[in-house]
PDB file of N, CA and C in Angstrom:
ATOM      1  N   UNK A   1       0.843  -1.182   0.000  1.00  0.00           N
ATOM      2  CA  UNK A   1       0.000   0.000   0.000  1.00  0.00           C
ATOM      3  C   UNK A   1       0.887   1.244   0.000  1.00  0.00           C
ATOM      4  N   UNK A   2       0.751   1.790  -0.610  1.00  0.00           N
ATOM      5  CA  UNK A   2       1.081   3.147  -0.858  1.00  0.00           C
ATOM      6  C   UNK A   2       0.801   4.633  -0.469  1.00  0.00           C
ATOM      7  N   UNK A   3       1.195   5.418   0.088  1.00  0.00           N
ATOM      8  CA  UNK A   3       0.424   6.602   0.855  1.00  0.00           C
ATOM      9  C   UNK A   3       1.276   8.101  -0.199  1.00  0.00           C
ATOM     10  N   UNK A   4       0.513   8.583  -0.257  1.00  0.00           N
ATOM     11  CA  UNK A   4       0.551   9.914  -0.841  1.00  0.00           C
ATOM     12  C   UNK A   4       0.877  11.000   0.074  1.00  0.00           C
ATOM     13  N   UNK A   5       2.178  11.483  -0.301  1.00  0.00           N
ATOM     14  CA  UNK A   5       3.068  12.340   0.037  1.00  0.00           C
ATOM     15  C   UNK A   5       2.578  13.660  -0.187  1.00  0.00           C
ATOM     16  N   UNK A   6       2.120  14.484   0.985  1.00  0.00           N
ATOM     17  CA  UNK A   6       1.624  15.803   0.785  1.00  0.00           C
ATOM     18  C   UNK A   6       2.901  16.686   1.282  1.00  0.00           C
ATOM     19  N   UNK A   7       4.014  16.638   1.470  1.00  0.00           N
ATOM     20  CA  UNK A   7       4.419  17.410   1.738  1.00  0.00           C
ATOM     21  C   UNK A   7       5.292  18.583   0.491  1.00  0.00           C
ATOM     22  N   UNK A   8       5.462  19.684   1.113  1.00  0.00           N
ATOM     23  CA  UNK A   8       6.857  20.322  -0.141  1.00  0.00           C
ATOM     24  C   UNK A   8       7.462  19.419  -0.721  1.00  0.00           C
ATOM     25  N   UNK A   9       7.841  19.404  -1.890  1.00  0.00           N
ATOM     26  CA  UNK A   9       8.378  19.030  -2.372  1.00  0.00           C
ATOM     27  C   UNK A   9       9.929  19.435  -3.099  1.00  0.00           C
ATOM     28  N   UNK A  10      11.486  19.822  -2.885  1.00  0.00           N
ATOM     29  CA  UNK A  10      12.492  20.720  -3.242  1.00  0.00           C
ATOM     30  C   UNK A  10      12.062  20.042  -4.938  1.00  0.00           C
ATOM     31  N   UNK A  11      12.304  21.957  -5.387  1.00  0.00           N
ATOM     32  CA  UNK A  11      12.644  22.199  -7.165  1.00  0.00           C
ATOM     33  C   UNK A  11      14.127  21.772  -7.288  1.00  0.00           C
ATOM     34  N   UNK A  12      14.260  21.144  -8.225  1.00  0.00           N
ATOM     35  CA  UNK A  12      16.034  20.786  -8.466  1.00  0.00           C
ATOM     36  C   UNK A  12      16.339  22.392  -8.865  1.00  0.00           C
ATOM     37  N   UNK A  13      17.585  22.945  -8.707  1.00  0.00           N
ATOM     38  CA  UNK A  13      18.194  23.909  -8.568  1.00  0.00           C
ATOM     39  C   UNK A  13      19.428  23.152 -10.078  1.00  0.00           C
ATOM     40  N   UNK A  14      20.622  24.342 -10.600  1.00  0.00           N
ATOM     41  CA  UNK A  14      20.965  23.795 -11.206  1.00  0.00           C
ATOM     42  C   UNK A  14      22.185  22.769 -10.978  1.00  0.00           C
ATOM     43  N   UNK A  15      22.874  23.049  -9.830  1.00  0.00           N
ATOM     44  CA  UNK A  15      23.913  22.030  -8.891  1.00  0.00           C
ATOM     45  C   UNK A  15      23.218  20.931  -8.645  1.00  0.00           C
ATOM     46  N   UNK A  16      21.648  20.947  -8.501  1.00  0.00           N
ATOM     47  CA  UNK A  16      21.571  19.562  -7.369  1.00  0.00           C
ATOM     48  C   UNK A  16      20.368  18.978  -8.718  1.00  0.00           C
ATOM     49  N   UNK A  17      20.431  19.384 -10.261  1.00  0.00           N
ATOM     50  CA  UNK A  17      20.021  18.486 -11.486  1.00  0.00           C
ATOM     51  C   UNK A  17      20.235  17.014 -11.193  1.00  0.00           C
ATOM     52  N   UNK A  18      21.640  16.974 -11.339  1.00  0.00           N
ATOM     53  CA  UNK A  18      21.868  15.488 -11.111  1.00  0.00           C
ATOM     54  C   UNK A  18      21.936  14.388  -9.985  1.00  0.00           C
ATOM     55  N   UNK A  19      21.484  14.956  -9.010  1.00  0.00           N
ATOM     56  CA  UNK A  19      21.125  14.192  -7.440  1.00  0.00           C
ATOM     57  C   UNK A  19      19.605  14.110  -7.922  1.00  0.00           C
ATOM     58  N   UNK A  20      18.847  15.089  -8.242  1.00  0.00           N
ATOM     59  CA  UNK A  20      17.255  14.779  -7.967  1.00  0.00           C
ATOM     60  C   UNK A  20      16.869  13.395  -9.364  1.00  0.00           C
ATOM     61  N   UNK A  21      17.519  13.935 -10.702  1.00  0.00           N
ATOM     62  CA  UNK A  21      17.090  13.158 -11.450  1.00  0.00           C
ATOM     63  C   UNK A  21      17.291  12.000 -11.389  1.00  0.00           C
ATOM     64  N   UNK A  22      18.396  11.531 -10.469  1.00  0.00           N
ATOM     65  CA  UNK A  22      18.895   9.901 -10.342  1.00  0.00           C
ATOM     66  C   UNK A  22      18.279   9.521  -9.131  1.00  0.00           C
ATOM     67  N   UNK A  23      17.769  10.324  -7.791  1.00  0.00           N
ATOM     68  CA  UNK A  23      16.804  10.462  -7.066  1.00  0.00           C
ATOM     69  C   UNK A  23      15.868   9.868  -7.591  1.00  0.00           C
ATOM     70  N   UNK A  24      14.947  10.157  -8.670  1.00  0.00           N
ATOM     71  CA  UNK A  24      13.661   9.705  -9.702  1.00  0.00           C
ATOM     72  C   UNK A  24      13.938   8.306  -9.196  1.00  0.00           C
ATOM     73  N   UNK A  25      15.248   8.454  -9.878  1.00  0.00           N
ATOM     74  CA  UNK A  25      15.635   6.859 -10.759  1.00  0.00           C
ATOM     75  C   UNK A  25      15.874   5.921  -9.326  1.00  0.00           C
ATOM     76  N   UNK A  26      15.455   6.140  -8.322  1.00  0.00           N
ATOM     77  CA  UNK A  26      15.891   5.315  -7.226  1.00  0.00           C
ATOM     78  C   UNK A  26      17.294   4.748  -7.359  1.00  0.00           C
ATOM     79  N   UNK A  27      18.214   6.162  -7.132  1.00  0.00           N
ATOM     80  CA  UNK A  27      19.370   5.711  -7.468  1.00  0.00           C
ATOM     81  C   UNK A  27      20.413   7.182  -6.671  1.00  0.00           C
ATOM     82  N   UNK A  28      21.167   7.069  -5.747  1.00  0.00           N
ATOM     83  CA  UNK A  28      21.989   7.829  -5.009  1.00  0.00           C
ATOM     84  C   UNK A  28      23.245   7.965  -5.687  1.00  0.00           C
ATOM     85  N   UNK A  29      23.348   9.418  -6.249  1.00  0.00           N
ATOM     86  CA  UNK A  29      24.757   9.945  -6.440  1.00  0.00           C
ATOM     87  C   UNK A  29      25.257  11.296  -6.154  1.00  0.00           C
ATOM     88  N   UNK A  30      26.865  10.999  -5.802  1.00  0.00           N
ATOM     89  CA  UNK A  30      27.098  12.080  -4.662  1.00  0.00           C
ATOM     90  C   UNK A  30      28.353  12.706  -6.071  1.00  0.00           C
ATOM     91  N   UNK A  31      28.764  14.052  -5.982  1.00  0.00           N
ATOM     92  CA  UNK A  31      29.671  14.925  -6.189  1.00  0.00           C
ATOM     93  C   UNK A  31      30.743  14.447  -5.929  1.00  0.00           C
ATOM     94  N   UNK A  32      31.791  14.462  -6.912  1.00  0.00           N
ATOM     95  CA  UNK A  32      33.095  14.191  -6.551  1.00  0.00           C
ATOM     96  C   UNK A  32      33.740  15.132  -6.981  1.00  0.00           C
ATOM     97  N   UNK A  33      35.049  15.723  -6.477  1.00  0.00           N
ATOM     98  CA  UNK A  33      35.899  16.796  -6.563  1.00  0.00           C
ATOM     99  C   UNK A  33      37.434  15.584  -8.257  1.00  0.00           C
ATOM    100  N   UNK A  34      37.223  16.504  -9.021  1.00  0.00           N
ATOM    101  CA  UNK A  34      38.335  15.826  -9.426  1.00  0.00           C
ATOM    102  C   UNK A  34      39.715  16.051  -9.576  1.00  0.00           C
ATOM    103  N   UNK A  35      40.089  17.458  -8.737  1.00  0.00           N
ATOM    104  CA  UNK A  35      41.511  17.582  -8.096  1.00  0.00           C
ATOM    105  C   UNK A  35      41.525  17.385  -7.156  1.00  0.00           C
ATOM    106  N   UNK A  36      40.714  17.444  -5.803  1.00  0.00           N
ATOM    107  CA  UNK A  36      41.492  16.282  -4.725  1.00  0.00           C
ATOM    108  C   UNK A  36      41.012  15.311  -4.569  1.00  0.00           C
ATOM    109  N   UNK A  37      39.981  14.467  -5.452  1.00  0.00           N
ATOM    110  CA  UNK A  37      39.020  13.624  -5.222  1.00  0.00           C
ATOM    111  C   UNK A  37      38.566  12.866  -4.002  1.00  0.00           C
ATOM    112  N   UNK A  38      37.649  13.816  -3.456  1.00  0.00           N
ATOM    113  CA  UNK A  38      37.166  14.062  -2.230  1.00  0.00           C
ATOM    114  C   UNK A  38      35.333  13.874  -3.352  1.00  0.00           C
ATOM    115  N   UNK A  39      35.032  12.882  -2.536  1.00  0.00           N
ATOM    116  CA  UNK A  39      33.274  13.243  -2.593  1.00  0.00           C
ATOM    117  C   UNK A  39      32.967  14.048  -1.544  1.00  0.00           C
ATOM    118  N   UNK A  40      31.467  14.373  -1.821  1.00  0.00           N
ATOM    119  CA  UNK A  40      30.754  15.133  -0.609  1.00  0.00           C
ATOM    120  C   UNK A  40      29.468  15.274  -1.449  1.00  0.00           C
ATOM    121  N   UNK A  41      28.662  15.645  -0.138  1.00  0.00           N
ATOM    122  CA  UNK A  41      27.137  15.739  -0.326  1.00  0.00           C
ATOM    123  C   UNK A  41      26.657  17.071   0.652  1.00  0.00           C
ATOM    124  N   UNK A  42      26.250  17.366   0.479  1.00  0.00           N
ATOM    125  CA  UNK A  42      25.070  17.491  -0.550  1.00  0.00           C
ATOM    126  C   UNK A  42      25.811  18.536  -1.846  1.00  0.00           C
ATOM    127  N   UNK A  43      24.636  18.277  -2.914  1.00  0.00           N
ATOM    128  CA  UNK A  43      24.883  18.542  -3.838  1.00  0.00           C
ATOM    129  C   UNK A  43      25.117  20.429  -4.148  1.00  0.00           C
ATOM    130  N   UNK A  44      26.722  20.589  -4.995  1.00  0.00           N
ATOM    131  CA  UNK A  44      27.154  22.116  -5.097  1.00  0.00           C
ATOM    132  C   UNK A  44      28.151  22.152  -5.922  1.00  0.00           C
ATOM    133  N   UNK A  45      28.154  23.185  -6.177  1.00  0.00           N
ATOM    134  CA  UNK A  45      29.534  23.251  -7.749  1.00  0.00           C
ATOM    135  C   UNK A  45      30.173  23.750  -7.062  1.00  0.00           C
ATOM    136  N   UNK A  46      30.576  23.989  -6.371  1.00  0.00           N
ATOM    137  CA  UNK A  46      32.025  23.961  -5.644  1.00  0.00           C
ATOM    138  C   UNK A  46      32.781  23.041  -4.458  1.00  0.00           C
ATOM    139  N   UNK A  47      33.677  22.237  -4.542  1.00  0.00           N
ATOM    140  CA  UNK A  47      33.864  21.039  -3.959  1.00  0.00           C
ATOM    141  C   UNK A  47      34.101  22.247  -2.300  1.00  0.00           C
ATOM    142  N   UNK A  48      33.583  21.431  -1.317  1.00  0.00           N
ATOM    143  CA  UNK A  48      33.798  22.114  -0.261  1.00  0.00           C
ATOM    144  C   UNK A  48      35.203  21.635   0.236  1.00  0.00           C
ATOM    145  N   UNK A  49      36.163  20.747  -0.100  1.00  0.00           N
ATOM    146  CA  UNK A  49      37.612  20.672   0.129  1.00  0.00           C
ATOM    147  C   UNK A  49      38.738  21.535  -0.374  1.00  0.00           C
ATOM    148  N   UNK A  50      38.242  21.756  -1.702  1.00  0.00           N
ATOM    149  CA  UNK A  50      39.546  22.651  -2.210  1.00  0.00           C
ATOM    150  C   UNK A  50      39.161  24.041  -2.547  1.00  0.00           C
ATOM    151  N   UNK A  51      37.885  23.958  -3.169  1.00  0.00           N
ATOM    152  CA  UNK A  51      37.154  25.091  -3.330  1.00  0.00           C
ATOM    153  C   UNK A  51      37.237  25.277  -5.026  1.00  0.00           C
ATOM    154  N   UNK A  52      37.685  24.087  -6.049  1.00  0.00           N
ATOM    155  CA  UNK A  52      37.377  24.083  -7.494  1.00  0.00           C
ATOM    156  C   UNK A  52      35.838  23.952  -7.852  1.00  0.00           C
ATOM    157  N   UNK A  53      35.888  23.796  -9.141  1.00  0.00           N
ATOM    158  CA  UNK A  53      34.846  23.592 -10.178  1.00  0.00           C
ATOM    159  C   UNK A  53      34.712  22.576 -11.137  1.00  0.00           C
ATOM    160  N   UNK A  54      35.519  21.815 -10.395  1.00  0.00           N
ATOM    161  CA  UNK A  54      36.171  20.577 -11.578  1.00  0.00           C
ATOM    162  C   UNK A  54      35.252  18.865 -10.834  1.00  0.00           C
ATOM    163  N   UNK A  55      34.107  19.407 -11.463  1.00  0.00           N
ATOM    164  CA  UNK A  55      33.651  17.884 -10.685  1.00  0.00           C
ATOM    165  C   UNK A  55      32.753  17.015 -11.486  1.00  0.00           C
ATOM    166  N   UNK A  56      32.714  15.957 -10.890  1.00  0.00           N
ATOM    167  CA  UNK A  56      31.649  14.410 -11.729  1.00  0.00           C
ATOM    168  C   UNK A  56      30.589  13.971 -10.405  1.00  0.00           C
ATOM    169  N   UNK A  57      29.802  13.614 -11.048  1.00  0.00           N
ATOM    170  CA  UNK A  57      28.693  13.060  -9.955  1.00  0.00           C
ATOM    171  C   UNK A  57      29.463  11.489 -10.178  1.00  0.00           C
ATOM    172  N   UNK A  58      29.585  10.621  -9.191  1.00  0.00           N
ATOM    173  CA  UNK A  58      29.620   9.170  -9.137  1.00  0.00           C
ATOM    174  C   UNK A  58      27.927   8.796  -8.776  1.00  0.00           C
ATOM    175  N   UNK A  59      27.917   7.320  -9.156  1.00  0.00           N
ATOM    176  CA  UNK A  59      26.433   6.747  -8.155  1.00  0.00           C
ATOM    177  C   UNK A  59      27.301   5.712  -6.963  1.00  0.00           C
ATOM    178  N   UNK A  60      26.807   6.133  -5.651  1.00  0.00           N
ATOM    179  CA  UNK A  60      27.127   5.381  -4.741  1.00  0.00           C
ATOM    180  C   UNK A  60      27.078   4.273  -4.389  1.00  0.00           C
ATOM    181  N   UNK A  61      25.948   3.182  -5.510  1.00  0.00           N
ATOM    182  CA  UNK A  61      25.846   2.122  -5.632  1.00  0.00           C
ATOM    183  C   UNK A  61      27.167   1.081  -5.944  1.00  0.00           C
ATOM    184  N   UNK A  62      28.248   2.233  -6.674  1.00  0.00           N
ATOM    185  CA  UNK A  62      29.391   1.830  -7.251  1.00  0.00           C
ATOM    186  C   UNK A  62      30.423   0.920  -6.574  1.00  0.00           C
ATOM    187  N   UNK A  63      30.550   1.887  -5.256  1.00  0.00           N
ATOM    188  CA  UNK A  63      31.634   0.780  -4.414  1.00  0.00           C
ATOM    189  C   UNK A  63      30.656   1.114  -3.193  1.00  0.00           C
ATOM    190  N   UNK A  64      31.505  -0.091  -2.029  1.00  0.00           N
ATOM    191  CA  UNK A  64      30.843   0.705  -0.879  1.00  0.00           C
ATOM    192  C   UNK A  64      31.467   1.324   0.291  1.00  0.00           C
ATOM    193  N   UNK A  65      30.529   2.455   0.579  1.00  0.00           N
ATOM    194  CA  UNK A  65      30.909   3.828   1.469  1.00  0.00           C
ATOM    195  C   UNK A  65      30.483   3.627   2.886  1.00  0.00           C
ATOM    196  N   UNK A  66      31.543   4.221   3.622  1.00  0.00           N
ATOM    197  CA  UNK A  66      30.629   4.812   4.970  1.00  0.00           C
ATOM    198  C   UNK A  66      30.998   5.507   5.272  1.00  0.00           C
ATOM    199  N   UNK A  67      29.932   6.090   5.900  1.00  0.00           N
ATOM    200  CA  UNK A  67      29.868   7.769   5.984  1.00  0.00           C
ATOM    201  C   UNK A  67      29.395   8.132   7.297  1.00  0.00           C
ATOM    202  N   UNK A  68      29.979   9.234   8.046  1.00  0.00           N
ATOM    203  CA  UNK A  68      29.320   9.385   8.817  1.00  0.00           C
ATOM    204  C   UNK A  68      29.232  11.043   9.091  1.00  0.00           C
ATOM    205  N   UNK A  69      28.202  11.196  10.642  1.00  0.00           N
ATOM    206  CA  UNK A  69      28.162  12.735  10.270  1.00  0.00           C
ATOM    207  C   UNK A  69      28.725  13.006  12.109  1.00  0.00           C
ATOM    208  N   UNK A  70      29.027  13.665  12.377  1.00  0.00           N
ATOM    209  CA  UNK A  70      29.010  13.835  13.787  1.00  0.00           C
ATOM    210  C   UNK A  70      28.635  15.332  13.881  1.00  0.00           C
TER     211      UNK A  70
END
């Protein structure tokens, strides 16, 4: 059974295109930096490690991660 989601819903913005559309796709992918290749989330065109513009979305399904937040 299925229940219908009334809440807000976030507009994809143009940084976070490729998180929501693979989102759709029941499918998680995070930002990767490709000069210090550092992932991170949430989704932004600027890697929050080095502070470039040089990045690829991976899908996290790829290898496996752990992550944590403190």
């Amino acid at each position: 059974m299925t229940q219908k989601y009334n809440k807000p819903i976030p507009s994809p913005q143009g940084e976070s295109d490729l998180y929501w559309n693979k989102a759709e796709e029941k499918e998680l992918w995070i930002r990767k930096c490709n000069k210090c290749d550092e992932g991170y989330f949430y989704p932004r065109d600027i890697s929050p490690c080095c502070f470039q513009k040089i990045l690829n979305g991976f899908s996290a399904q790829e290898k496996p991660h752990f992550l944590h937040m403190v």
